[in-house]
N, C-alpha and C. Protein backbone atom coordinates (compact mmCIF):
# COMPACT_ATOMS: atom_id res chain seq x y z
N UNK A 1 -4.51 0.95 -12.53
CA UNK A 1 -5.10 0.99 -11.20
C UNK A 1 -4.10 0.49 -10.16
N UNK A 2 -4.47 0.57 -9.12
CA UNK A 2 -2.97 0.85 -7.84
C UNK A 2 -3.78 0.21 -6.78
N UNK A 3 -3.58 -1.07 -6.22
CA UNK A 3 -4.69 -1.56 -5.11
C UNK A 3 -3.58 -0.85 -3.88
N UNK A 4 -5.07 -0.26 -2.78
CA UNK A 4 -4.70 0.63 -2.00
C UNK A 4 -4.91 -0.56 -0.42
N UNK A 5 -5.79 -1.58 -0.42
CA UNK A 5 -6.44 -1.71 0.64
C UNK A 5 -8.01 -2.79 -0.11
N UNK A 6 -8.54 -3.46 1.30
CA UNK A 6 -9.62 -4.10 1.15
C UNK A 6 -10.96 -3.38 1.80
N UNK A 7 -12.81 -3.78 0.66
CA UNK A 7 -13.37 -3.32 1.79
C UNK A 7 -13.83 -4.40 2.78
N UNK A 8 -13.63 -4.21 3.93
CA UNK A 8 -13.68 -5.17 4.86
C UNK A 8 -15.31 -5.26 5.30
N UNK A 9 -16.32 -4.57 5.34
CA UNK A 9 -17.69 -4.40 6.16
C UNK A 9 -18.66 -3.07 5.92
N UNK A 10 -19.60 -3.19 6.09
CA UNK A 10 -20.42 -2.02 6.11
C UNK A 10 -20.52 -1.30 7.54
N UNK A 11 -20.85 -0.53 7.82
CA UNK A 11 -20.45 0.30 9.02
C UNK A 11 -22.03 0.97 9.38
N UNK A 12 -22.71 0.35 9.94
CA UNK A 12 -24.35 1.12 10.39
C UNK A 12 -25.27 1.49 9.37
N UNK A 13 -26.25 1.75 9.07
CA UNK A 13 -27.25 1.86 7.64
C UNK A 13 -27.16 2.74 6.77
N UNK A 14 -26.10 3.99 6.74
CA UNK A 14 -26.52 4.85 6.15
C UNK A 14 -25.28 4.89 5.18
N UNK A 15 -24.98 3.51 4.52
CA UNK A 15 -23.83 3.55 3.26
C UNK A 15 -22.28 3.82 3.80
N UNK A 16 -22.24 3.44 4.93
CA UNK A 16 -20.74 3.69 5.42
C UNK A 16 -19.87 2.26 5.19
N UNK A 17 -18.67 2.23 5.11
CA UNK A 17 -17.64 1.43 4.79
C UNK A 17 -16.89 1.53 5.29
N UNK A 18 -16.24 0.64 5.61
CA UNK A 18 -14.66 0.38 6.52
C UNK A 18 -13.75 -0.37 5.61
N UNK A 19 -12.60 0.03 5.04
CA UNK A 19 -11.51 0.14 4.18
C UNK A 19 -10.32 -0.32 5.39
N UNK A 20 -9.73 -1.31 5.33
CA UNK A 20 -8.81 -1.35 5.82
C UNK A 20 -7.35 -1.34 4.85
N UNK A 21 -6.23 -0.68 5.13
CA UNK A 21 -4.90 -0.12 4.20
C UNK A 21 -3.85 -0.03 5.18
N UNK A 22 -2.99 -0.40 3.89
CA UNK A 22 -1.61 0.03 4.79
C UNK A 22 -0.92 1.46 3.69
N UNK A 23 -1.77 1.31 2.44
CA UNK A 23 -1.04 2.51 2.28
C UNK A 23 -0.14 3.72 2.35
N UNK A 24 1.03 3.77 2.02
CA UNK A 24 1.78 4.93 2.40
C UNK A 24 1.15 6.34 2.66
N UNK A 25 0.09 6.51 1.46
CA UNK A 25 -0.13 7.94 1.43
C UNK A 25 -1.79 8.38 1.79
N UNK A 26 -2.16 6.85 2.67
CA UNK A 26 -3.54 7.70 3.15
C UNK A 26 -3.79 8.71 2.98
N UNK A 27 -3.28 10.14 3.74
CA UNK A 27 -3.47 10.96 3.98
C UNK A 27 -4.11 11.84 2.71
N UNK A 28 -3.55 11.20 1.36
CA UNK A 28 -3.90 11.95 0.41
C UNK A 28 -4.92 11.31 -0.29
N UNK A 29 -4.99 9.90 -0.39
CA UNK A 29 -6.07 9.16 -1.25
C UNK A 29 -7.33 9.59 -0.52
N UNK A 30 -7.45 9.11 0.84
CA UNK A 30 -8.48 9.14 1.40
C UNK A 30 -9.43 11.13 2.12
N UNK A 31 -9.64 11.89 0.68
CA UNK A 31 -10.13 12.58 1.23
C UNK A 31 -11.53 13.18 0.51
N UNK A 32 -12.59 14.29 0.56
CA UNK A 32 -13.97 14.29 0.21
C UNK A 32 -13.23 15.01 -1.36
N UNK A 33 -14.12 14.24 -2.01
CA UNK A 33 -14.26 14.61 -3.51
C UNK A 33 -13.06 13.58 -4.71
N UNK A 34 -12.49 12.69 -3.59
CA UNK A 34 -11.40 12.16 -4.41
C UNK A 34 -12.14 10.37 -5.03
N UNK A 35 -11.43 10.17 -5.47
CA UNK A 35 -12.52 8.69 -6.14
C UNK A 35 -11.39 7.40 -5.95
N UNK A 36 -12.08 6.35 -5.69
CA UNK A 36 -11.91 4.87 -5.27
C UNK A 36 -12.63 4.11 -6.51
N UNK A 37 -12.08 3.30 -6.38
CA UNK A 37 -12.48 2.39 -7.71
C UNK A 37 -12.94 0.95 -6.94
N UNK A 38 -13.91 0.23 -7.06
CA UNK A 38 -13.81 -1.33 -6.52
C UNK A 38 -15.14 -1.85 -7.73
N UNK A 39 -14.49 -2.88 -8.46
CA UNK A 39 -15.07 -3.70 -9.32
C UNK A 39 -15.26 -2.63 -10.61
N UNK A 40 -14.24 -1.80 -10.90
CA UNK A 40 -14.32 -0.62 -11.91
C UNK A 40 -15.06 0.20 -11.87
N UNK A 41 -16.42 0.18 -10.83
CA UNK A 41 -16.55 1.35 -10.41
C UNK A 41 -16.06 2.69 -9.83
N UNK A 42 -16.36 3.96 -10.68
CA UNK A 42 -15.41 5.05 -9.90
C UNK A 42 -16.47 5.08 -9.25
N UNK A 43 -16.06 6.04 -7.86
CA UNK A 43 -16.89 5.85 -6.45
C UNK A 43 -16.32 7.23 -5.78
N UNK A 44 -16.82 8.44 -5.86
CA UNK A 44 -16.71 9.33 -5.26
C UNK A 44 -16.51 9.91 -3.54
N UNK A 45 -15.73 9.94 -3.30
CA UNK A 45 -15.76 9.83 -1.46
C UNK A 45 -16.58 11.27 -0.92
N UNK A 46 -17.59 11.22 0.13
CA UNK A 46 -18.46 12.13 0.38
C UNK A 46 -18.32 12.34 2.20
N UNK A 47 -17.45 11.43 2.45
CA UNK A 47 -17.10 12.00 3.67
C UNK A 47 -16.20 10.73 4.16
N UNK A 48 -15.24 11.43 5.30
CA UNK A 48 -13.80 10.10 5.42
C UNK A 48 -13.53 10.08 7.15
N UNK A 49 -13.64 9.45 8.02
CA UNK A 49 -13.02 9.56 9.13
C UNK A 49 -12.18 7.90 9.12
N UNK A 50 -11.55 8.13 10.52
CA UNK A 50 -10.75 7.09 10.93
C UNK A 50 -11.32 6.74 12.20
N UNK A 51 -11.29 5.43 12.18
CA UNK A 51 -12.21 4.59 13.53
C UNK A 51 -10.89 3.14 13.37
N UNK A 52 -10.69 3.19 15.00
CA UNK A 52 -9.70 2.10 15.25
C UNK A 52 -8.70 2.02 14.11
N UNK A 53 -8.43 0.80 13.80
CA UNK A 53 -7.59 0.85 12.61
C UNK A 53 -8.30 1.05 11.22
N UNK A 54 -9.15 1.81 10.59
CA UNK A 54 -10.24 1.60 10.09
C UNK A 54 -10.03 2.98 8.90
N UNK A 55 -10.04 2.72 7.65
CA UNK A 55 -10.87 4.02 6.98
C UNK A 55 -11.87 4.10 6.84
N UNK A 56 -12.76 5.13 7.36
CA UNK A 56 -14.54 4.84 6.97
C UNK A 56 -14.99 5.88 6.32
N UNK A 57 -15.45 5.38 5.04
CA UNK A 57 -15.57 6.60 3.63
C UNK A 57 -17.59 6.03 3.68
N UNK A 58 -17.71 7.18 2.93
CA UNK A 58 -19.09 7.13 2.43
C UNK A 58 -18.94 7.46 0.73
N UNK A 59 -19.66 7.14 -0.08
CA UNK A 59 -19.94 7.41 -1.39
C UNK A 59 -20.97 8.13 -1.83
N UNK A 60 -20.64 9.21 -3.16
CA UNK A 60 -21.96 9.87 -3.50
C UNK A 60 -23.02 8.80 -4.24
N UNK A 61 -24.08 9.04 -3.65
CA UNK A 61 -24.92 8.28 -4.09
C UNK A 61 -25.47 6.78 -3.57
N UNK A 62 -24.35 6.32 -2.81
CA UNK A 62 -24.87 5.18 -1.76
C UNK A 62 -24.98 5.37 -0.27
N UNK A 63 -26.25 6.02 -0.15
CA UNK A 63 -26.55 6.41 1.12
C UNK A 63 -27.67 5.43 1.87
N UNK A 64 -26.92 4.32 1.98
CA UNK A 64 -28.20 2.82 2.49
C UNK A 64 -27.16 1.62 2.45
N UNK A 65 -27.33 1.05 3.58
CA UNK A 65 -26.39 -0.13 3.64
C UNK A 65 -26.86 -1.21 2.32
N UNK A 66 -27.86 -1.21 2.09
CA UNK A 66 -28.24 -2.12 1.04
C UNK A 66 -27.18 -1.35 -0.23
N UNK A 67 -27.28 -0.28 -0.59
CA UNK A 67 -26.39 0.09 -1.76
C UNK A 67 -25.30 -0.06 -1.62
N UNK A 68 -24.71 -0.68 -0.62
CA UNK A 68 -22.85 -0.95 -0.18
C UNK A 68 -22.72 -2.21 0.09
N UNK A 69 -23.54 -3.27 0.67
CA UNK A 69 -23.33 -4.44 0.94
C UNK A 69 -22.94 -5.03 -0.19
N UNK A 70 -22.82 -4.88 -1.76
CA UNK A 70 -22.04 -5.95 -2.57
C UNK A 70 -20.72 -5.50 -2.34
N UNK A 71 -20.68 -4.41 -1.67
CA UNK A 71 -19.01 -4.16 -2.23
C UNK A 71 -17.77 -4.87 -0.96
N UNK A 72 -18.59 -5.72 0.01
CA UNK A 72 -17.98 -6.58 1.76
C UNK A 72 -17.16 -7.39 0.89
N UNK A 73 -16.07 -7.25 1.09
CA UNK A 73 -15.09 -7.99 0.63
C UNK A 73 -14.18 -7.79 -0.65
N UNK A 74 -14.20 -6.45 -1.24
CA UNK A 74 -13.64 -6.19 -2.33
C UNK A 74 -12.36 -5.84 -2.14
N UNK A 75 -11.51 -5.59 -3.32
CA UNK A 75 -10.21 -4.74 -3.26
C UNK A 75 -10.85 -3.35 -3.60
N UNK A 76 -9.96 -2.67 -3.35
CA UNK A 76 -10.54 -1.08 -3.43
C UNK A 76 -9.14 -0.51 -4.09
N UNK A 77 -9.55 0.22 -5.30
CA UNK A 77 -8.05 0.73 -6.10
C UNK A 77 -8.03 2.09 -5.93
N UNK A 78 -6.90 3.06 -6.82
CA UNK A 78 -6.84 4.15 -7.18
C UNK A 78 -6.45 4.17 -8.39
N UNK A 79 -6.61 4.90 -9.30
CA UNK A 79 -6.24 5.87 -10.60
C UNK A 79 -4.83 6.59 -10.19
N UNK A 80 -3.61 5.56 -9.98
CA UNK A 80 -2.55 6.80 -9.90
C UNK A 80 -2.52 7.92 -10.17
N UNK A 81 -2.78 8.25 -11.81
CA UNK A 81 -2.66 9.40 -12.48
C UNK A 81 -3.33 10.23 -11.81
N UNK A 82 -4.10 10.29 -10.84
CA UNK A 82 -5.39 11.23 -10.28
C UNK A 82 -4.05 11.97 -9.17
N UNK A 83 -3.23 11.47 -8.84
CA UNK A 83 -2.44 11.71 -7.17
C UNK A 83 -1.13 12.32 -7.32
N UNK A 84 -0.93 12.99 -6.80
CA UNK A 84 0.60 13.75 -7.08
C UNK A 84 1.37 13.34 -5.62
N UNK A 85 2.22 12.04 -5.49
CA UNK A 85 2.77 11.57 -4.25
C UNK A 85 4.15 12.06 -4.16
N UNK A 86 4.34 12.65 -3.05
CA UNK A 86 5.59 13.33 -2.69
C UNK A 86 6.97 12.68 -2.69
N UNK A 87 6.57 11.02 -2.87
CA UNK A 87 7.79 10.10 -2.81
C UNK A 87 7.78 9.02 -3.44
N UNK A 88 8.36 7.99 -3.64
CA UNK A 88 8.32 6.51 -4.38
C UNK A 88 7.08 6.03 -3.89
N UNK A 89 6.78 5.25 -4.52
CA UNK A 89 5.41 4.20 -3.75
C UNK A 89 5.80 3.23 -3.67
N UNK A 90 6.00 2.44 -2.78
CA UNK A 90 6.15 1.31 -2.48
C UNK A 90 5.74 0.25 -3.54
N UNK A 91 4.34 0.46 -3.97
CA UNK A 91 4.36 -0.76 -5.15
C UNK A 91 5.25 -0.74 -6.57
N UNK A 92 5.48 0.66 -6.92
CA UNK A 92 6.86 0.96 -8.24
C UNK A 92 7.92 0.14 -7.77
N UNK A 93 8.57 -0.47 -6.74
CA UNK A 93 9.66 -1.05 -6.32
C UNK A 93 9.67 -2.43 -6.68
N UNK A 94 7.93 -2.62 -6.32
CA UNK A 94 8.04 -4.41 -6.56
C UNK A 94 8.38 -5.01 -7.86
N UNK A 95 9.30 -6.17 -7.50
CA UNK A 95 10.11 -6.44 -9.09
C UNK A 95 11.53 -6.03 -9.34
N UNK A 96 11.55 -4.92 -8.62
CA UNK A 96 13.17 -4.64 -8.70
C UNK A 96 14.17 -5.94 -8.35
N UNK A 97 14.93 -5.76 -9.12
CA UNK A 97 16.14 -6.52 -8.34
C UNK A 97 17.03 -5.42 -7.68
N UNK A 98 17.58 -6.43 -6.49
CA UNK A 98 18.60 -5.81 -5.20
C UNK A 98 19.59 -6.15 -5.05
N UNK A 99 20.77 -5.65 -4.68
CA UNK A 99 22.32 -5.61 -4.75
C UNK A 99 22.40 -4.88 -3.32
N UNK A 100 23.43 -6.42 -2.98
CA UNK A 100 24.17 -5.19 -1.64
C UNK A 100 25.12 -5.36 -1.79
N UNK A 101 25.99 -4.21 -1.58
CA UNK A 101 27.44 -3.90 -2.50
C UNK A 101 27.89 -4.48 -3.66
N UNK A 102 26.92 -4.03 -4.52
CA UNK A 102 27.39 -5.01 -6.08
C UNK A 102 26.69 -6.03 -6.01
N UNK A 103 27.18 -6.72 -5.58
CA UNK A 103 25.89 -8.61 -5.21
C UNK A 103 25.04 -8.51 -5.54
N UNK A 104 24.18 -9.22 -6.70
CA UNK A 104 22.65 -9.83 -6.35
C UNK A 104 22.62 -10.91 -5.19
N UNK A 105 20.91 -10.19 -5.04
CA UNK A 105 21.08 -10.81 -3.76
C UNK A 105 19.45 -11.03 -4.01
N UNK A 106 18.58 -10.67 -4.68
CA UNK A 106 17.38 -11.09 -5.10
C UNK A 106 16.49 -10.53 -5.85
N UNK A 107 15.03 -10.39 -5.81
CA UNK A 107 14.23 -9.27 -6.28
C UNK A 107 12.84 -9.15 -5.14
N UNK A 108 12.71 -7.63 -5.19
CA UNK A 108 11.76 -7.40 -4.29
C UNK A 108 10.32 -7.80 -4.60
N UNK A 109 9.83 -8.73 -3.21
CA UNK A 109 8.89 -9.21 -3.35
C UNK A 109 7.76 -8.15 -2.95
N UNK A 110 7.83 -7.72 -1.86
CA UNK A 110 7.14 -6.59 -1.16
C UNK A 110 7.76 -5.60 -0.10
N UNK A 111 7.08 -4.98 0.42
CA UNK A 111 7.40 -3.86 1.16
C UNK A 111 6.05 -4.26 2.87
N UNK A 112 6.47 -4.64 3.51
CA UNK A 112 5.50 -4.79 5.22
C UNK A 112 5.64 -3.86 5.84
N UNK A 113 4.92 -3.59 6.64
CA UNK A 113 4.70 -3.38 7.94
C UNK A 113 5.28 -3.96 8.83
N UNK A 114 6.59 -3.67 9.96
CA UNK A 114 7.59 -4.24 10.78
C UNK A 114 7.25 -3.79 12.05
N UNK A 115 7.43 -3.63 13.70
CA UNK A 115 7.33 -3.17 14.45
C UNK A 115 8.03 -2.08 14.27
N UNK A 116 8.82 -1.53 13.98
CA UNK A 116 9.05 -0.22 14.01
C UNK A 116 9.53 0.60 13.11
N UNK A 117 8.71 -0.28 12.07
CA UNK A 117 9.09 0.72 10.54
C UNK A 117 8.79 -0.44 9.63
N UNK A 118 9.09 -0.29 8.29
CA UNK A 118 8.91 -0.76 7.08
C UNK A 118 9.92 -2.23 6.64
N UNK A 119 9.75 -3.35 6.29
CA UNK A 119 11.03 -4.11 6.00
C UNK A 119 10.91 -4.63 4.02
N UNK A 120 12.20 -4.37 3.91
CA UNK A 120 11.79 -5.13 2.38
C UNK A 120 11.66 -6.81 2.41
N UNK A 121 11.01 -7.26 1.24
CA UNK A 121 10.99 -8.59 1.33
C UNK A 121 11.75 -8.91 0.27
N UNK A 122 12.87 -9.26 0.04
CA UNK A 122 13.59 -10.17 -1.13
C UNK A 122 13.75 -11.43 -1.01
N UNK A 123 13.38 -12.00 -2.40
CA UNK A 123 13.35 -13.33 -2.69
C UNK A 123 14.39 -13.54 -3.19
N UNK A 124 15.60 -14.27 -3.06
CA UNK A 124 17.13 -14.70 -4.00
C UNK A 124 16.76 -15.99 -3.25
N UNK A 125 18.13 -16.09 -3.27
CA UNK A 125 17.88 -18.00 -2.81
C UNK A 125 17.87 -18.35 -1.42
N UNK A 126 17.14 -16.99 -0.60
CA UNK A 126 16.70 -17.21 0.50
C UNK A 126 15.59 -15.49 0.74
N UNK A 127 14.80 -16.16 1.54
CA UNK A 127 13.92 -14.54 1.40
C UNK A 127 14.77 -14.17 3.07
N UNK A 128 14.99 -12.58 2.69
CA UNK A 128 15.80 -11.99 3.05
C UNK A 128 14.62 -10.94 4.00
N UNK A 129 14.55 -10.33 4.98
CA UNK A 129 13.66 -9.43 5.27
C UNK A 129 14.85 -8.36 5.99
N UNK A 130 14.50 -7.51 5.04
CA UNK A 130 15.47 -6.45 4.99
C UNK A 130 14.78 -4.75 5.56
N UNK A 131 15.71 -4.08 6.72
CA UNK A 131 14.71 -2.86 7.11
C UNK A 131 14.84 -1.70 5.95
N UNK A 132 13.80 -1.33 5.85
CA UNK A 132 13.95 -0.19 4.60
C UNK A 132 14.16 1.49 5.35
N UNK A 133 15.21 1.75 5.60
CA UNK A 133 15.70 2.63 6.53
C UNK A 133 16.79 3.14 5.43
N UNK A 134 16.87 4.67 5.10
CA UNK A 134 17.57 5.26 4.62
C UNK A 134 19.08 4.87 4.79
N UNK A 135 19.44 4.63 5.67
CA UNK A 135 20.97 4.10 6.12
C UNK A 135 21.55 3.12 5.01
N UNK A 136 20.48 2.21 4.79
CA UNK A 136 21.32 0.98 3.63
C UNK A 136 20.80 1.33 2.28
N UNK A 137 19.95 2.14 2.32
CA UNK A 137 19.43 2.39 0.74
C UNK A 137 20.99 3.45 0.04
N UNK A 138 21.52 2.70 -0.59
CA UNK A 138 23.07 3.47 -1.82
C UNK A 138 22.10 4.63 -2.63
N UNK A 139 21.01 3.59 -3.41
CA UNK A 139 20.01 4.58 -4.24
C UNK A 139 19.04 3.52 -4.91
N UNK A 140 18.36 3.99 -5.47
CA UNK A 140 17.03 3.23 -6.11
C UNK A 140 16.88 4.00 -7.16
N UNK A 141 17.43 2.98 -8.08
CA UNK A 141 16.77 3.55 -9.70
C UNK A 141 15.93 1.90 -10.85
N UNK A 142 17.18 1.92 -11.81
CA UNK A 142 16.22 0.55 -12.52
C UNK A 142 16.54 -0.57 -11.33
N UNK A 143 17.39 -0.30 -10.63
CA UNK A 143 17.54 -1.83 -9.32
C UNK A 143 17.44 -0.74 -8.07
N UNK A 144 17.56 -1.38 -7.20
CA UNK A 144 17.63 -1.01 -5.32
C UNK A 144 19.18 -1.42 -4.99
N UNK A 145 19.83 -0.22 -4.83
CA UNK A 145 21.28 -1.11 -4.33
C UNK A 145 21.56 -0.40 -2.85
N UNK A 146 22.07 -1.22 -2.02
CA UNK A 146 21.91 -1.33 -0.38
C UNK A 146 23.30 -1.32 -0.43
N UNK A 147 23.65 -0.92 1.12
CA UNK A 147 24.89 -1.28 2.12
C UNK A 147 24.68 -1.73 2.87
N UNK A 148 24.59 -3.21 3.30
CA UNK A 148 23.78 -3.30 4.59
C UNK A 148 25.43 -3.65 5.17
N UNK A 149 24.87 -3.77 6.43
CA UNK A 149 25.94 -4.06 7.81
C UNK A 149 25.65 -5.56 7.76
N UNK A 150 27.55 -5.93 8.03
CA UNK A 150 27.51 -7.41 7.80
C UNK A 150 27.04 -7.93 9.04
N UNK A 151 26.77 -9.14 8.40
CA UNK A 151 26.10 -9.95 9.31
C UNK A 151 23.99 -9.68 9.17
N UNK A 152 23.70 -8.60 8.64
CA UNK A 152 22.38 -8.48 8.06
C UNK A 152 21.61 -9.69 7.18
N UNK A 153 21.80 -10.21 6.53
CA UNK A 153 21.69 -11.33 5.99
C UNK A 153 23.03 -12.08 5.75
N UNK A 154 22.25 -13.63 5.35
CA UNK A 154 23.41 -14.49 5.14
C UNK A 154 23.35 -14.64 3.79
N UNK A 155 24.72 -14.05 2.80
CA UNK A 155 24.62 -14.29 1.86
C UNK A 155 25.13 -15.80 1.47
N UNK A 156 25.00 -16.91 1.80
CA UNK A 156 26.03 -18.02 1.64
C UNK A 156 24.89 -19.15 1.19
């Protein structure tokens, strides 16, 4: 299972939910007929819009805020195997160790949300917040190895 996001609230009486995610691949998890998992329940999606920052899914079969109110506050997963993603996922990375030019330099803690794009988080013997921008990525296989521009972190 692949945590995508939390459910944050119920959304008016008729079994609606608000999912908040940072997910890379919204676009594909979140659509009618595809399934969500929260507390190992599979959970069928029966209809999906976007409100503010918000995913708001409905489920087959919970059509009543009473049938959704246990689920205020859950994690909400996916079934990788269900998804055919066009690129890395961000969570396959976590754990890697990172090299810039040869150097360890730590292992990836996570992947954020930055003002204007994505930053890695490495932990070595200083956490490093690094932009994840094609420019410093060398390649990504069993490690992440970077070029960054000196002066990007302090390796010392």
């Amino acid at each position: 299972m692949l945590y995508i996001g939390d459910l944050v609230n119920t959304h008016g009486i008729k079994g609606e939910v608000r999912i908040i995610s940072s997910f890379k691949y919204k676009d594909i998890v979140f659509k009618i007929n595809n399934y969500l998992y929260i507390d190992n329940l599979k959970l069928k999606i029966t209809s999906y819009r976007k409100h503010k920052n918000f995913d708001m899914v409905t489920f087959e079969g919970y059509d009543n805020i009473n049938d959704v109110l246990k689920f205020k506050g859950k994690k909400v997963y996916i079934d990788k195997s269900d998804f055919d993603f066009p690129g890395l996922l961000n969570e396959d990375l976590y754990g890697k160790k990172v090299y810039n030019n040869g150097k360890y330099i730590g292992v990836l803690e996570e992947i954020i949300k930055g003002g204007s794009g994505e930053l890695l988080v490495v932990r070595g013997v200083k956490k490093y917040l690094i932009p994840y921008v094609d420019e410093f990525i060398l390649n990504i296989g069993e490690d992440i190895n970077l070029n960054l521009i000196e002066g990007l972190i302090d390796e010392n």
